[in-house]
C-alpha atoms as a PDB file:
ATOM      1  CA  UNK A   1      24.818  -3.473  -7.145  1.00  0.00           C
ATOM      2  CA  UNK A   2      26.443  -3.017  -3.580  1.00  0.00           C
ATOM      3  CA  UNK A   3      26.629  -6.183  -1.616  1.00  0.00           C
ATOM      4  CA  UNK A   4      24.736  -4.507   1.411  1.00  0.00           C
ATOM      5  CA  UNK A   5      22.264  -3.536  -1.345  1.00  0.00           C
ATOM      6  CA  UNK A   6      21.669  -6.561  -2.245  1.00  0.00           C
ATOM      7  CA  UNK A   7      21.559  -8.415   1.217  1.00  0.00           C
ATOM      8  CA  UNK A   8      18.595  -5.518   2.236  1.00  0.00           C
ATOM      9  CA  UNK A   9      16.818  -6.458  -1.081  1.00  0.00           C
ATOM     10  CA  UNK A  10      16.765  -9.765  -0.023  1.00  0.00           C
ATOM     11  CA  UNK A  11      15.719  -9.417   3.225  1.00  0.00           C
ATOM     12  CA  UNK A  12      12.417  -7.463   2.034  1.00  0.00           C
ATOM     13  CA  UNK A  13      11.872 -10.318  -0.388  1.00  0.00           C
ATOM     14  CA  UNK A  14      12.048 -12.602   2.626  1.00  0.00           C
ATOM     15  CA  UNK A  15       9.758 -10.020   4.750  1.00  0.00           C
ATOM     16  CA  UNK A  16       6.879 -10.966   1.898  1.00  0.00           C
ATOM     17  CA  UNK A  17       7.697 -14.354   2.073  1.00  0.00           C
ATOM     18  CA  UNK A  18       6.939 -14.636   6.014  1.00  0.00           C
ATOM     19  CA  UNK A  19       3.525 -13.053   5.457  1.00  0.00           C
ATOM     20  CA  UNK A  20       4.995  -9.854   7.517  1.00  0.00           C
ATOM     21  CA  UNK A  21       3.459  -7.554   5.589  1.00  0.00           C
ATOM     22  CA  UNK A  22       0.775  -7.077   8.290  1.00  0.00           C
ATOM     23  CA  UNK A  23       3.246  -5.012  10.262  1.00  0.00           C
ATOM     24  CA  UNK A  24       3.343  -1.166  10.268  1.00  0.00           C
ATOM     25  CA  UNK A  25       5.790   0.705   8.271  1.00  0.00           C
ATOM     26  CA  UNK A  26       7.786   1.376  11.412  1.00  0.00           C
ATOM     27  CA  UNK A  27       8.117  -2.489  12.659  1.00  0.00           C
ATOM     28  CA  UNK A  28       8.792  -4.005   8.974  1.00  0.00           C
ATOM     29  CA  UNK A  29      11.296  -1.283   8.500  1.00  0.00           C
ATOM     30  CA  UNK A  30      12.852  -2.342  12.236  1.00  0.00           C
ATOM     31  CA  UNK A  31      12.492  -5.455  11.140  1.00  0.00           C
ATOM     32  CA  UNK A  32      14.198  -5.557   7.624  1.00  0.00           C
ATOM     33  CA  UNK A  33      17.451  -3.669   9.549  1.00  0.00           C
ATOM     34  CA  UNK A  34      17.842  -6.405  12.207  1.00  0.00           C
ATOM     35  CA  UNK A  35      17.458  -9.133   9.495  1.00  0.00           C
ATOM     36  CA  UNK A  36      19.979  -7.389   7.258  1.00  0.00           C
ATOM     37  CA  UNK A  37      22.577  -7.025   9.642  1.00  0.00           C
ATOM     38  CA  UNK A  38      22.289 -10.388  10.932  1.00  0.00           C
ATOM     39  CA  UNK A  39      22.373 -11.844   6.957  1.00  0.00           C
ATOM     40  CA  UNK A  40      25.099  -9.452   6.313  1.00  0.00           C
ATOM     41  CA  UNK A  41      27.353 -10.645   9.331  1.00  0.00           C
ATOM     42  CA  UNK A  42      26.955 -14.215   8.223  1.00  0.00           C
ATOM     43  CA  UNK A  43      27.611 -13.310   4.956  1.00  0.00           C
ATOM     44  CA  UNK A  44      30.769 -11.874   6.358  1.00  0.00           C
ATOM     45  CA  UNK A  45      31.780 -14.675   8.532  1.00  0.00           C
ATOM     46  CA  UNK A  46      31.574 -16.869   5.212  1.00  0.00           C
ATOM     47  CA  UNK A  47      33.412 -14.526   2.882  1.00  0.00           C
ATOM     48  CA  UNK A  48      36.360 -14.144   5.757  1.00  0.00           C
ATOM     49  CA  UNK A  49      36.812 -17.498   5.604  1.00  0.00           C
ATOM     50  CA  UNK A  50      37.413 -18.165   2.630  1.00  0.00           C
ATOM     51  CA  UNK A  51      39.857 -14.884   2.005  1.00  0.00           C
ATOM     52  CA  UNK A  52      43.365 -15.221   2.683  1.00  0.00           C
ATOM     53  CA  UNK A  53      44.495 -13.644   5.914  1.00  0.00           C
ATOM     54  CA  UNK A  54      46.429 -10.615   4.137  1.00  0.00           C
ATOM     55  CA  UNK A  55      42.917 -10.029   1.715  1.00  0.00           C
ATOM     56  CA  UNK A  56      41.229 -10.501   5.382  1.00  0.00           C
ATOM     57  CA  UNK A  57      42.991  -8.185   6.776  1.00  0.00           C
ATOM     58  CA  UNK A  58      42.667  -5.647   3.780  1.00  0.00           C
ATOM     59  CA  UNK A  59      38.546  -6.539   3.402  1.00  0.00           C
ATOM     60  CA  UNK A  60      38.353  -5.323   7.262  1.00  0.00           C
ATOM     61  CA  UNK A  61      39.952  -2.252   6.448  1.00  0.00           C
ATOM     62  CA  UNK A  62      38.139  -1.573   3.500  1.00  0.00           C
ATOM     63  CA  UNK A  63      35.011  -1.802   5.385  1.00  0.00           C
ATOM     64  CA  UNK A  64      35.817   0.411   8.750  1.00  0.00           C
ATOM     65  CA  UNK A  65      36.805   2.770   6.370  1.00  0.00           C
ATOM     66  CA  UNK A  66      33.433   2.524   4.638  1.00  0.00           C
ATOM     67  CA  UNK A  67      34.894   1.932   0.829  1.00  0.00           C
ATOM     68  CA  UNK A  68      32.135   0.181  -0.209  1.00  0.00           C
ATOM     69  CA  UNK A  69      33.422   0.695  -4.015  1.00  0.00           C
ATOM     70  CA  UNK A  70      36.564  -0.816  -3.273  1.00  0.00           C
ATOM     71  CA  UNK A  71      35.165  -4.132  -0.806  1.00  0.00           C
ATOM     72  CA  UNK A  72      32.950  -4.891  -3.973  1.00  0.00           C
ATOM     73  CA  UNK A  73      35.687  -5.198  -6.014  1.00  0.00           C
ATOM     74  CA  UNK A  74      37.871  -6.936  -3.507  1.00  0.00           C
ATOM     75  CA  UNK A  75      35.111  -9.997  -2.997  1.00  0.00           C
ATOM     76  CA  UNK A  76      34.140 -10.022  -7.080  1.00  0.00           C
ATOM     77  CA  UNK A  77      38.079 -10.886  -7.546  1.00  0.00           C
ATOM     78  CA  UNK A  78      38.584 -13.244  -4.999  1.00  0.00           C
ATOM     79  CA  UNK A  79      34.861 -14.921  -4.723  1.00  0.00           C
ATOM     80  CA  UNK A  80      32.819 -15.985  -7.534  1.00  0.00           C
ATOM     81  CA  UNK A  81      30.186 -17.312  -5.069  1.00  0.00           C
ATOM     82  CA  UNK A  82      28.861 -14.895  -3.036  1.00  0.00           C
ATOM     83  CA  UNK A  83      25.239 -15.015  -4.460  1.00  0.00           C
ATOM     84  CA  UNK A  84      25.338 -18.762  -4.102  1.00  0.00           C
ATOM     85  CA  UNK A  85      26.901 -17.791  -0.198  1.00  0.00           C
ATOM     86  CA  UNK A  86      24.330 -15.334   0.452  1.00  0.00           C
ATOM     87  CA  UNK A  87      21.578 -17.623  -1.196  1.00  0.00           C
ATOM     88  CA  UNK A  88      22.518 -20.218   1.571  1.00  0.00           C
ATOM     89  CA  UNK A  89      22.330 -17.300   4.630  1.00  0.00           C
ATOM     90  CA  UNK A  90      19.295 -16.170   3.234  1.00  0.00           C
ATOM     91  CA  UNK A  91      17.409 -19.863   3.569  1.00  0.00           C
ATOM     92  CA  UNK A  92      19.286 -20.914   7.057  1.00  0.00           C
ATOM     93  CA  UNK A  93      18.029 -17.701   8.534  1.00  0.00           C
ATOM     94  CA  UNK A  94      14.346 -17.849   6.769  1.00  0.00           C
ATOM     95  CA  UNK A  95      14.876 -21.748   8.286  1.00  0.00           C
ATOM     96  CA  UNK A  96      15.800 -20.560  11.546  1.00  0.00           C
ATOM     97  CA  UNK A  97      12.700 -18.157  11.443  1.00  0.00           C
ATOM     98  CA  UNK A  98      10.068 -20.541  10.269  1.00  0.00           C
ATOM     99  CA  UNK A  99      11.793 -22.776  13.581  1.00  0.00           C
ATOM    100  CA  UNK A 100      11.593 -20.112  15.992  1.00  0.00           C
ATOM    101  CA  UNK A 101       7.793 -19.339  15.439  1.00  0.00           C
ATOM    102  CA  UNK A 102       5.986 -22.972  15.444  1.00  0.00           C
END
């Protein structure tokens, strides 16, 4: 499954999780876009740090090119944690959330 993919699935899992369900179609699908980029950009920001600047450099490429095929395959040979990365984005942002509205 395509990173992205999987980042969106996860937001929607999170959407049930805040009780959003309340919202129309429209807002939840708003919603689920804004809280996928922002998980996605973390993600990002994690994964670049821990590439090498040359598999940086060729991720960012990759990506502005939009070959999603070949950034999978970049991040599963150089990270064997991204679930356990995006696991971590995923419950800082939901924390961050859960902050914001109390």
């Amino acid at each position: 499954m395509a990173r992205k993919e999987k980042i969106i699935i996860q937001c929607k899992d999170l959407v049930e999780e805040l009780s959003l369900e309340y919202l129309s179609l429209d807002k939840q699908e708003e919603l689920l876009i804004k809280m996928s980029e922002i998980v996605y950009s973390r993600v990002l920001e994690r994964v670049l740090e821990r590439l090498t600047e040359e598999d940086a450099l060729k991720l960012t490429q990759l990506m502005k090119e939009e070959r999603a095929g070949e950034v999978n395959e970049l991040l599963l040979e150089r990270l064997f944690d991204f679930d356990k990365i995006l696991r971590r984005e995923l419950l800082d942002f939901e924390q961050e959330i859960i902050q914001a509205v109390r």
